[in-house]
N, C-alpha and C. Protein backbone atom coordinates (compact mmCIF):
# COMPACT_ATOMS: atom_id res chain seq x y z
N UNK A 1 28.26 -0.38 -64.99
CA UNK A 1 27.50 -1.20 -64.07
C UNK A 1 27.04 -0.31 -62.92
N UNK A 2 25.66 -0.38 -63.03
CA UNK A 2 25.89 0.09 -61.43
C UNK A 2 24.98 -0.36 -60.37
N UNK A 3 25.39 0.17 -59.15
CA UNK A 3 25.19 -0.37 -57.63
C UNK A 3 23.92 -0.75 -57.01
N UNK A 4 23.76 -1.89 -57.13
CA UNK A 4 22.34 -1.52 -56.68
C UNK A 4 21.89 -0.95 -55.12
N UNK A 5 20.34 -0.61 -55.09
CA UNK A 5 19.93 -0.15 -53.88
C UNK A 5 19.79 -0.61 -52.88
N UNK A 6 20.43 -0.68 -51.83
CA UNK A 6 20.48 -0.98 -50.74
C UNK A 6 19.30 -0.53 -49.36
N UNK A 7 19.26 -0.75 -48.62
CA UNK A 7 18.50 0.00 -47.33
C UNK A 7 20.04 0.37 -46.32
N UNK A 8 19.96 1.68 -45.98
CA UNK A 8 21.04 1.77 -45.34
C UNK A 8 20.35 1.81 -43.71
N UNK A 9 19.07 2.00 -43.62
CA UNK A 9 18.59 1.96 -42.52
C UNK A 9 19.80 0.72 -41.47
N UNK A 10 20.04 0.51 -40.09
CA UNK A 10 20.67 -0.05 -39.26
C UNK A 10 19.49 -1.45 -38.75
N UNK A 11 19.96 -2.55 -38.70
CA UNK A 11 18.62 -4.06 -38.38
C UNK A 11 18.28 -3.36 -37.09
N UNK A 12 17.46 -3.35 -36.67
CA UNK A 12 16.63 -3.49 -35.23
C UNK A 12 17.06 -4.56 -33.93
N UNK A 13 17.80 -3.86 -33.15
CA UNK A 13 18.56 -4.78 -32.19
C UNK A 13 17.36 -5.11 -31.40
N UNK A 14 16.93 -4.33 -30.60
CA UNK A 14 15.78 -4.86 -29.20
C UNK A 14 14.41 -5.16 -29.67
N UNK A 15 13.87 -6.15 -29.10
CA UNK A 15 12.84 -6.38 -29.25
C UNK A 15 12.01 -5.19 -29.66
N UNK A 16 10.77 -5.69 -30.69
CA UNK A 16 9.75 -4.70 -30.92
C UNK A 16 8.34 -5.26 -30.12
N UNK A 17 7.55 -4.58 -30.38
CA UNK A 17 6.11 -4.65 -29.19
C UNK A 17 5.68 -6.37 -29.60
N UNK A 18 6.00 -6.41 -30.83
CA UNK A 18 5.26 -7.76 -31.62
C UNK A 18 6.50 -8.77 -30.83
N UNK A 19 7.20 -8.56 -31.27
CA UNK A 19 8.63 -9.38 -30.70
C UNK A 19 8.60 -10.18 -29.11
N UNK A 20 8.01 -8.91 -28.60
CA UNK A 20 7.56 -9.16 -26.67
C UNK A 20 6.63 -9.87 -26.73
N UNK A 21 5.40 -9.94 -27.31
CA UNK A 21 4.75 -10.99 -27.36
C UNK A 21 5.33 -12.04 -27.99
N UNK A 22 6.00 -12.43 -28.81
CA UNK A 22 6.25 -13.67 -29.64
C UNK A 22 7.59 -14.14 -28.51
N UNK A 23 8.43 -13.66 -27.93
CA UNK A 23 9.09 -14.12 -26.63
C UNK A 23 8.46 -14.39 -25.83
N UNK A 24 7.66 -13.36 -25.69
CA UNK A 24 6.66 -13.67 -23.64
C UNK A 24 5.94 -15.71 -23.81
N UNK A 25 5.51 -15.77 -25.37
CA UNK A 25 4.83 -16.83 -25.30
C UNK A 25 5.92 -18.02 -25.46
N UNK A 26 7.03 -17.93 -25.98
CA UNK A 26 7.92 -18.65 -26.05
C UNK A 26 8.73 -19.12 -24.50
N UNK A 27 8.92 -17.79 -23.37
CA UNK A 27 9.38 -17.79 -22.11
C UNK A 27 7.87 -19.01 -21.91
N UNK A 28 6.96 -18.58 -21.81
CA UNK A 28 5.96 -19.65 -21.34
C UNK A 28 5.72 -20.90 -21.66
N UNK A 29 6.57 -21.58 -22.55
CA UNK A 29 6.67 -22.54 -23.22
C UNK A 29 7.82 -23.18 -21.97
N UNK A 30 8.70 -22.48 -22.17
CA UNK A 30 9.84 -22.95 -21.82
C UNK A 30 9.81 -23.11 -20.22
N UNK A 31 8.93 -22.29 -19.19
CA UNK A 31 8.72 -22.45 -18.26
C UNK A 31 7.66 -23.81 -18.23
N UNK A 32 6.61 -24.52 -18.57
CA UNK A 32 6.31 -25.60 -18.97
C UNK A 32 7.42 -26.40 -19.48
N UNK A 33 8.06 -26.76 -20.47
CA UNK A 33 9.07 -27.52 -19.94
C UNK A 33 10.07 -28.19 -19.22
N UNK A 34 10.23 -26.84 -18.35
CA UNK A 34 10.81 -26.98 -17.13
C UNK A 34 9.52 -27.67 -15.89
N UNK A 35 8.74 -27.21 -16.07
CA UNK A 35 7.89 -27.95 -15.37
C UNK A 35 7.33 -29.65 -15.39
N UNK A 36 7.38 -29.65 -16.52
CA UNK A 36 7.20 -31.15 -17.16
C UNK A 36 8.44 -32.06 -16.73
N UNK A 37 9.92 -31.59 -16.97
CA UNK A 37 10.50 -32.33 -16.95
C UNK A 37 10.39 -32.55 -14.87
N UNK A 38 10.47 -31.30 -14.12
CA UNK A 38 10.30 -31.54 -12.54
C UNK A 38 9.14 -32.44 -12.48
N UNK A 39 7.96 -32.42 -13.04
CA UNK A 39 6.93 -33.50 -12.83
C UNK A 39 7.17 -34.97 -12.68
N UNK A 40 8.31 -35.08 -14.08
CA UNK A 40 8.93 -36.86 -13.86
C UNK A 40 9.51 -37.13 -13.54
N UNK A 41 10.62 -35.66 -12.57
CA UNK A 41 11.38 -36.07 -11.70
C UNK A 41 10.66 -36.59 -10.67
N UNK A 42 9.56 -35.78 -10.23
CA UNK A 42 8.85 -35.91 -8.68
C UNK A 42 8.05 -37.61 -9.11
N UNK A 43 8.14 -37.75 -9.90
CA UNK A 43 7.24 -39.03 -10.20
C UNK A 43 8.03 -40.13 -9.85
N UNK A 44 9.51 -39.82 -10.20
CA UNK A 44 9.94 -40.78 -9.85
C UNK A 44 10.95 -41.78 -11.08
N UNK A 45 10.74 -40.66 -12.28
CA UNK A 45 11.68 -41.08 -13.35
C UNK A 45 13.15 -40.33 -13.65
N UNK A 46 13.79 -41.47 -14.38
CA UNK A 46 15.10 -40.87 -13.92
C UNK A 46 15.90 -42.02 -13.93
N UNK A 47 15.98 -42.51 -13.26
CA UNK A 47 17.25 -43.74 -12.87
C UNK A 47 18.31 -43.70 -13.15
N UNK A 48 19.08 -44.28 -13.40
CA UNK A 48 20.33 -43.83 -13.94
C UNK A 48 20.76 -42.29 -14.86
N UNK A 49 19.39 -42.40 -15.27
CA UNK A 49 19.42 -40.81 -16.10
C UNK A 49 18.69 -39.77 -15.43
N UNK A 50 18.92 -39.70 -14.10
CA UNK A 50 18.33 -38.29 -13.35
C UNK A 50 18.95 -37.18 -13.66
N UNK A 51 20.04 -36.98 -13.60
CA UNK A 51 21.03 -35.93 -13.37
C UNK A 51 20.72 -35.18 -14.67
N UNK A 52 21.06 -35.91 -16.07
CA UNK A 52 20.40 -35.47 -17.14
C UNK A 52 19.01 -35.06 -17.59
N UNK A 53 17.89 -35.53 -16.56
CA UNK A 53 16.56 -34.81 -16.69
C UNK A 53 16.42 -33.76 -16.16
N UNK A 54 17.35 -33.46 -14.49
CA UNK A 54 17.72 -33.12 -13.95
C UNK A 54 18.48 -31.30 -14.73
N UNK A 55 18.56 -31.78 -15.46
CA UNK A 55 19.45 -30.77 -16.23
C UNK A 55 18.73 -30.02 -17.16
N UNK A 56 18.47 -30.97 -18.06
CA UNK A 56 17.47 -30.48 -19.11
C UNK A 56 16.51 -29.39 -18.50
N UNK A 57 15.71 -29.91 -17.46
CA UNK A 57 15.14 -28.76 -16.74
C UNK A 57 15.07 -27.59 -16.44
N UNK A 58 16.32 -27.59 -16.19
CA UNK A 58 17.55 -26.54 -15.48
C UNK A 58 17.93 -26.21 -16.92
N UNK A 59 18.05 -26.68 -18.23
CA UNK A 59 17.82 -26.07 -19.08
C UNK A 59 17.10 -24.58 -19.41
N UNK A 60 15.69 -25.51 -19.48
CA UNK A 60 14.90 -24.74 -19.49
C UNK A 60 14.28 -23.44 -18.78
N UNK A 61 14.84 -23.64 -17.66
CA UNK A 61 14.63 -22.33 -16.71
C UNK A 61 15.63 -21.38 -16.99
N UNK A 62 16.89 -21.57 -17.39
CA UNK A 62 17.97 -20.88 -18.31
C UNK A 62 17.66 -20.29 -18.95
N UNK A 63 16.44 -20.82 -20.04
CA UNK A 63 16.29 -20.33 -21.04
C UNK A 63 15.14 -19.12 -20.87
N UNK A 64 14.09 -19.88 -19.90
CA UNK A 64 13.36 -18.51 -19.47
C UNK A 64 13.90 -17.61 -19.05
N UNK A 65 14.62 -17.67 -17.81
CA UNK A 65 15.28 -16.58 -17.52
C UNK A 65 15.83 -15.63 -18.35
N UNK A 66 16.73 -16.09 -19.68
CA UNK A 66 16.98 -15.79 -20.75
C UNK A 66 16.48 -14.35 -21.11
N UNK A 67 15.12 -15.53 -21.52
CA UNK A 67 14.20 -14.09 -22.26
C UNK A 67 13.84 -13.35 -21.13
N UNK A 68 13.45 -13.68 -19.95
CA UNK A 68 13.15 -12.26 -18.91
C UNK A 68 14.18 -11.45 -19.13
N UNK A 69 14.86 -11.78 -19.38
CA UNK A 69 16.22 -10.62 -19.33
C UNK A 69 16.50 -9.89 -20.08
N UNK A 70 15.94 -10.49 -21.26
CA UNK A 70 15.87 -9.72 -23.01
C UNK A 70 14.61 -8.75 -22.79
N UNK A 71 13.44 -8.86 -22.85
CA UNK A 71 12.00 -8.51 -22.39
C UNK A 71 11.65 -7.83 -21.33
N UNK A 72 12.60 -7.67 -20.14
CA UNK A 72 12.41 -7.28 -19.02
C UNK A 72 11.26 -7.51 -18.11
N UNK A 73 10.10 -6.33 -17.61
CA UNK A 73 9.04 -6.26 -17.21
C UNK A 73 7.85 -6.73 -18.16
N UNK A 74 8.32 -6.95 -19.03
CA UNK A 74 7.24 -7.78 -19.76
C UNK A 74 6.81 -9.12 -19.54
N UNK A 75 8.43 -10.06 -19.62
CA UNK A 75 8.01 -11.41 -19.33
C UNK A 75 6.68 -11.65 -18.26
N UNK A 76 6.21 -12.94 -18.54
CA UNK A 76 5.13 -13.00 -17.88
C UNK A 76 5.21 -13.81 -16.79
N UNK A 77 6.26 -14.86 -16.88
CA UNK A 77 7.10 -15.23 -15.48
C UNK A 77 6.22 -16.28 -15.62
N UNK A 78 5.21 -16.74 -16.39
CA UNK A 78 3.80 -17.66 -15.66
C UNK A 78 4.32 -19.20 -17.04
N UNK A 79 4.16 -20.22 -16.46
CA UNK A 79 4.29 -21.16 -17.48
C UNK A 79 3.07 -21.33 -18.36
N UNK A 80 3.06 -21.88 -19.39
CA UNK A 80 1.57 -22.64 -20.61
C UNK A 80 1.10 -23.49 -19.51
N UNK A 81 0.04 -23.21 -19.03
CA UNK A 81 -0.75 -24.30 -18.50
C UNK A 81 -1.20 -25.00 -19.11
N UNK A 82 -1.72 -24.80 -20.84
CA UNK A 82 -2.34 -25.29 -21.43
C UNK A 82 -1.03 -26.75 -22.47
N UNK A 83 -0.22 -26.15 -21.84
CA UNK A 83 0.62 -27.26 -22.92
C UNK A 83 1.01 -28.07 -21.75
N UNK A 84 1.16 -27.57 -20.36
CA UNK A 84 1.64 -28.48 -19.58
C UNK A 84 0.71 -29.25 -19.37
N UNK A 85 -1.00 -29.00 -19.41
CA UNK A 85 -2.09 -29.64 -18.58
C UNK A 85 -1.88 -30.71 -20.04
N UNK A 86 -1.26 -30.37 -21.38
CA UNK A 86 -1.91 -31.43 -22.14
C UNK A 86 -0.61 -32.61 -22.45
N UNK A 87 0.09 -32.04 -21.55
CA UNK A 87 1.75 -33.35 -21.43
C UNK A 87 1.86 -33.97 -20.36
N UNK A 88 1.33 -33.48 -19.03
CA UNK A 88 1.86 -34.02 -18.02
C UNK A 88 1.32 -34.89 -17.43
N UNK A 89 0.44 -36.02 -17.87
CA UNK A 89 0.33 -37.52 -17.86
C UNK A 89 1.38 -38.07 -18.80
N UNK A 90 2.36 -37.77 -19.80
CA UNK A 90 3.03 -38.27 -20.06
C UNK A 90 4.56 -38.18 -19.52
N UNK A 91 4.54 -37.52 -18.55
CA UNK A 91 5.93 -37.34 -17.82
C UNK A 91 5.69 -38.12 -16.62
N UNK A 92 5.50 -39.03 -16.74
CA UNK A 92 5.19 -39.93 -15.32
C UNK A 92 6.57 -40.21 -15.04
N UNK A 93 6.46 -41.71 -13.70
CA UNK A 93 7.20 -42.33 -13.13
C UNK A 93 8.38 -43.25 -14.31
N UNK A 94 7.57 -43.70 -15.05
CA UNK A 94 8.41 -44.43 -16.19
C UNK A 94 9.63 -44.01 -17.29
N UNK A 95 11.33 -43.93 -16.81
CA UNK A 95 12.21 -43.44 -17.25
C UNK A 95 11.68 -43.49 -18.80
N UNK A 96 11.65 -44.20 -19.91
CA UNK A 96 11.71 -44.33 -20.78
C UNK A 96 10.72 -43.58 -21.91
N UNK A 97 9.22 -43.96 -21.05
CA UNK A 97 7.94 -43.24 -21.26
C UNK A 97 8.21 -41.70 -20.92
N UNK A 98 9.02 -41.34 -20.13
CA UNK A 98 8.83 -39.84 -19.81
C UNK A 98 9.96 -39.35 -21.05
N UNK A 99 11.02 -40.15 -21.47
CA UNK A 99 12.07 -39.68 -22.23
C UNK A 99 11.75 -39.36 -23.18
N UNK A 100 10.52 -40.78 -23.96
CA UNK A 100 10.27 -40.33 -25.67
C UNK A 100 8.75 -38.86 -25.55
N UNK A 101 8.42 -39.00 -24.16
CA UNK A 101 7.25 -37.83 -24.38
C UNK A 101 8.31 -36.49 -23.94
N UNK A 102 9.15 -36.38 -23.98
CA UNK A 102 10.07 -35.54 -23.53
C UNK A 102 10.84 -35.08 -24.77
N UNK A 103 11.17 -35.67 -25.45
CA UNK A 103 11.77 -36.27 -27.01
C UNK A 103 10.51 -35.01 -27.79
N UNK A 104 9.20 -35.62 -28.04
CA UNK A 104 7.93 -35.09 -28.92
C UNK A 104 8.20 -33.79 -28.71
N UNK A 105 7.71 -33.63 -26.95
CA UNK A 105 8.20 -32.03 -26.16
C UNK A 105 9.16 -30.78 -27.25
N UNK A 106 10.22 -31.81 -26.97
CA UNK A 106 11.36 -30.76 -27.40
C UNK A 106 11.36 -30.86 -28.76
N UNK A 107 11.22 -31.66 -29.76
CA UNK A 107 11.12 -31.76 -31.47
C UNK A 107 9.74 -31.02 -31.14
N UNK A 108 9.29 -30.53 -30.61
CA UNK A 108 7.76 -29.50 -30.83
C UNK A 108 8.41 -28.16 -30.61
N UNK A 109 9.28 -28.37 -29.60
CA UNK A 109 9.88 -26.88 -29.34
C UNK A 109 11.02 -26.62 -30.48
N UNK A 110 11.46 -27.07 -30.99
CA UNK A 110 12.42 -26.52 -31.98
C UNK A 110 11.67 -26.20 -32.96
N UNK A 111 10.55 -26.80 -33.42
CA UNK A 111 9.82 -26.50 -34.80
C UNK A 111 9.55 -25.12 -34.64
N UNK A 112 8.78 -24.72 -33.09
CA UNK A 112 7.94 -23.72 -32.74
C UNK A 112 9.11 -22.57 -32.73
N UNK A 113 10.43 -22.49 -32.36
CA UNK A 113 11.67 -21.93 -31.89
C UNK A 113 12.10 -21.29 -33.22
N UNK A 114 12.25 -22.67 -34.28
CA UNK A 114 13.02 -21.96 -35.29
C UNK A 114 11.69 -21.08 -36.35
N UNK A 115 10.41 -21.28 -36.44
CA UNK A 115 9.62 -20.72 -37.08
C UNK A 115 9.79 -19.40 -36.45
N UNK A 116 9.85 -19.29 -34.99
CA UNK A 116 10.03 -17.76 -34.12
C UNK A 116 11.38 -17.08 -35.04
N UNK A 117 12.21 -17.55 -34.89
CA UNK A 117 13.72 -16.57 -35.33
C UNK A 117 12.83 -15.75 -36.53
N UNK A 118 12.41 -16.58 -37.50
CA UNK A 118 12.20 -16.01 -38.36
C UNK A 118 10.73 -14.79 -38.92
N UNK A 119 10.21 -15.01 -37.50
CA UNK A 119 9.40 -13.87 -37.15
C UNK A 119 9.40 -13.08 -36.83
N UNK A 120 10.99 -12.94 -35.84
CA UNK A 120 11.31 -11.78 -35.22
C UNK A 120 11.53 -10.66 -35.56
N UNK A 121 11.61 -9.59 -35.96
CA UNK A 121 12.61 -8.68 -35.99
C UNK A 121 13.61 -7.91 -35.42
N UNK A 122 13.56 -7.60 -34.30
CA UNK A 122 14.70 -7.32 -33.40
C UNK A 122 15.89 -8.31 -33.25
N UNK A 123 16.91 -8.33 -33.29
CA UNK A 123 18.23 -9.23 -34.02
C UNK A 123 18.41 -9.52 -32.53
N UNK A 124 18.33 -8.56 -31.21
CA UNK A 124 19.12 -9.83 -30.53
C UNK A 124 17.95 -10.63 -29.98
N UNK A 125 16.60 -10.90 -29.92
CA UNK A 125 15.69 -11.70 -29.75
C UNK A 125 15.57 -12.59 -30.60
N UNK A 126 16.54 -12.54 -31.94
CA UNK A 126 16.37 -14.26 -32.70
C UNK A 126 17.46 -14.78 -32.31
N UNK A 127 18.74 -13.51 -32.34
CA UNK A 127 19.80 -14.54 -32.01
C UNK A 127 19.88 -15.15 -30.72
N UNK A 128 19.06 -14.71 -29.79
CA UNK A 128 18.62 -15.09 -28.61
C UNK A 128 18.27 -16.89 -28.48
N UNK A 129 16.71 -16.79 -29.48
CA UNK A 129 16.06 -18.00 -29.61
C UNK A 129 16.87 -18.94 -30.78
N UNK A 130 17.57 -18.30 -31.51
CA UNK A 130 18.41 -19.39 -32.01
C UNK A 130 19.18 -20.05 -31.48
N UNK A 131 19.85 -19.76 -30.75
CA UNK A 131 20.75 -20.07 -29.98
C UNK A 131 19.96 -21.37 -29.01
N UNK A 132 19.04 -21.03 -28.45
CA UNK A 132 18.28 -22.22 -27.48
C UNK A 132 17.69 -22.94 -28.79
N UNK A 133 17.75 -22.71 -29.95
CA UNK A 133 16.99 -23.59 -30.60
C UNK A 133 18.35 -25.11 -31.00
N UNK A 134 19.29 -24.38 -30.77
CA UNK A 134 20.49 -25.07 -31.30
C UNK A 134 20.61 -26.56 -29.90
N UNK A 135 20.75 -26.14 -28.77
CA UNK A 135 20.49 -26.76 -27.77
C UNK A 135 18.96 -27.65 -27.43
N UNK A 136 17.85 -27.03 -28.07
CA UNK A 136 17.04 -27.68 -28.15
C UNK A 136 17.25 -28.97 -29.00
N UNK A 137 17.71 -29.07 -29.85
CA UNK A 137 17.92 -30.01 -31.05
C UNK A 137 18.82 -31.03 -30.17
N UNK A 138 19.83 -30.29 -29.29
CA UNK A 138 20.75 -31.40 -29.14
C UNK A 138 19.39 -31.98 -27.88
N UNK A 139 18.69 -31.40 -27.36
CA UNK A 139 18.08 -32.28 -25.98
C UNK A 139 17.22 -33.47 -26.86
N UNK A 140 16.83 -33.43 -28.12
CA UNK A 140 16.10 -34.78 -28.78
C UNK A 140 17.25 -35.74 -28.92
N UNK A 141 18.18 -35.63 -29.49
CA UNK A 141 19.29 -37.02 -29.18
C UNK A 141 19.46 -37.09 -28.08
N UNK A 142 19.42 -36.81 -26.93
CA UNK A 142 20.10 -37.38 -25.67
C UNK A 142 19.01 -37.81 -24.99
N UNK A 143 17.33 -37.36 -25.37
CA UNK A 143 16.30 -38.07 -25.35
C UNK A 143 16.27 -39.05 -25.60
N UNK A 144 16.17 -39.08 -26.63
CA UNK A 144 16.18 -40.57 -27.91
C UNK A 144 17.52 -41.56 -27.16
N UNK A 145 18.24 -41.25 -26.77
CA UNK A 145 19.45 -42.14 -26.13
C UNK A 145 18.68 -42.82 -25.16
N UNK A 146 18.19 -41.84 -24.19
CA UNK A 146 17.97 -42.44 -22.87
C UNK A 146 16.49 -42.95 -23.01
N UNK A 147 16.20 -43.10 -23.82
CA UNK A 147 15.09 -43.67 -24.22
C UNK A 147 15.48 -45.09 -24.92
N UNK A 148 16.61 -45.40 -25.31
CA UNK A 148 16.96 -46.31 -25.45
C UNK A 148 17.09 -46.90 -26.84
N UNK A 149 16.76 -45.43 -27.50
CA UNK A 149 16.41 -45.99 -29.65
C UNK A 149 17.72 -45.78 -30.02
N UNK A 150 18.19 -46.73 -31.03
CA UNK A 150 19.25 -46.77 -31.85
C UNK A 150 19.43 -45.36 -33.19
N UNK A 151 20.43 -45.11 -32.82
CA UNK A 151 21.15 -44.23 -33.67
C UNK A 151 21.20 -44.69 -35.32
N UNK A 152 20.54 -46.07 -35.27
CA UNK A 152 20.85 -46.69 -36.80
C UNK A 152 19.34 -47.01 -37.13
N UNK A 153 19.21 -47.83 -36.21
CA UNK A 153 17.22 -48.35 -36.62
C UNK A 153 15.99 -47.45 -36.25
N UNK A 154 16.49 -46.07 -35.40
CA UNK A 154 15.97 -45.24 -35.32
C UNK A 154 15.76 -44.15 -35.86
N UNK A 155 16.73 -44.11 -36.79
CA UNK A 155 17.39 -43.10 -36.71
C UNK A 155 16.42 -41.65 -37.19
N UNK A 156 15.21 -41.42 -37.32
CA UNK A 156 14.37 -40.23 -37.30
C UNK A 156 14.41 -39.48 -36.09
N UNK A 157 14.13 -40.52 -35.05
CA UNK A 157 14.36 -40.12 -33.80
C UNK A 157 15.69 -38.88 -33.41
N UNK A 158 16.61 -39.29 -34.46
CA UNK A 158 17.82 -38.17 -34.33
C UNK A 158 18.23 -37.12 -34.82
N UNK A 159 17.37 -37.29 -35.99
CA UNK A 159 17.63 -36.44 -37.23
C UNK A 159 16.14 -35.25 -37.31
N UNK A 160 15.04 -36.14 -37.45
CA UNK A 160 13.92 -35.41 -38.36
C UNK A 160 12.79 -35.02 -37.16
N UNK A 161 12.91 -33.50 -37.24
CA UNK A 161 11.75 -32.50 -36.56
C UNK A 161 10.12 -33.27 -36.59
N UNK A 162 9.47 -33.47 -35.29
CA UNK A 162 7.78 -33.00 -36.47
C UNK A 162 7.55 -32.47 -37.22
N UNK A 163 7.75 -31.08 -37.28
CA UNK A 163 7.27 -30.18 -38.29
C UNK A 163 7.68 -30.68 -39.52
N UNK A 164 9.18 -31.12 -39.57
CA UNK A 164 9.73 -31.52 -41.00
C UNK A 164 9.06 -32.48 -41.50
N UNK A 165 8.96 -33.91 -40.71
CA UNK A 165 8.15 -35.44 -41.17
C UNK A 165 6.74 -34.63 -41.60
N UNK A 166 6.15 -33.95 -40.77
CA UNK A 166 5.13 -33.69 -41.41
C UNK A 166 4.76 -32.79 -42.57
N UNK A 167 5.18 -31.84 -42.57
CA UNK A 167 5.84 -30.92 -44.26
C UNK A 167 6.21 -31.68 -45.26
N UNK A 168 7.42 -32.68 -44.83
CA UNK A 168 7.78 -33.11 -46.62
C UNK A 168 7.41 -34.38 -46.19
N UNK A 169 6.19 -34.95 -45.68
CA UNK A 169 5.44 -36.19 -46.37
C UNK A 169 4.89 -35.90 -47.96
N UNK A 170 5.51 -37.29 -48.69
CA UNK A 170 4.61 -37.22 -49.73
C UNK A 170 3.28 -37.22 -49.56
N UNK A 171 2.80 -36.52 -50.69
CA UNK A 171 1.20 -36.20 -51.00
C UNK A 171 0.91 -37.42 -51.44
N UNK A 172 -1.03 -38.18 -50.99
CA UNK A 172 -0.98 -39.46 -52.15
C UNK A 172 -1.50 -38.33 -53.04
């Protein structure tokens, strides 16, 4: 029997040039989120569930920071204007309304998160974004909670990505 061929080459720890871009745009995502969710704070949503929007936020600036730190002088420090200008009528004053557009938000960011890992090549920039992708997932259930959908009659809301509902729809 024998061995097959291997690559003994070592994986690629730090980001590569492609990598810095595919983070820098991801940090900018995530700085828009953080922005979105301060928008429905300042609006005035929240109520009983401030502390937790409150957080999530503070999430998200975690997570930018994150990648500045991975990326260094690269990050671009600047949020998506273009994703925030096209969410932030839905982060209004209204706890519930801001939760399930908050909910879409983040099931958009995990789709976008986990397609990244697998673009990456530098190992600690996926295990980086995996890692927030793992936490991303949990911020759609605690969405979906405070939004008020059942864990039973809802239950997509808890389980199933956009990207996924929309991938494995049947074809007519």
């Amino acid at each position: 029997m024998t061995a097959s061929k291997t690559n003994s080459a070592p994986p690629v720890k730090r980001p590569t040039a492609a990598d810095v871009e595919l983070l820098s745009a991801a940090q900018s995502t995530e700085l828009a989120a953080r922005d979105l969710y301060n928008s429905a704070i300042a609006a005035g949503a929240g109520g009983n569930h401030l502390a937790s929007l409150v957080a999530l936020s503070a999430h998200h600036d975690a997570y930018a920071q994150s990648i500045s730190s991975l990326i260094g002088a690269d990050a671009p420090q600047t949020r998506d204007d273009e994703l925030f200008n096209s969410l932030v009528a839905d982060f209004g004053s209204e706890t519930v309304g801001a939760a399930l557009a908050a909910h879409g938000l983040e099931n958009s960011i995990v789709a976008a998160h986990t397609t990244l890992v697998g673009e990456l090549v530098g190992t600690d920039g996926a295990a980086l974004m995996a890692s927030i992708v793992i936490t991303e997932a949990r911020h759609c259930v605690a969405l979906a909670t405070i939004a008020g959908k059942s864990a039973v009659a809802d239950i997509d809301l808890f389980l199933v990505t956009t990207a996924v509902a929309t991938t494995s729809a049947p074809s007519a």
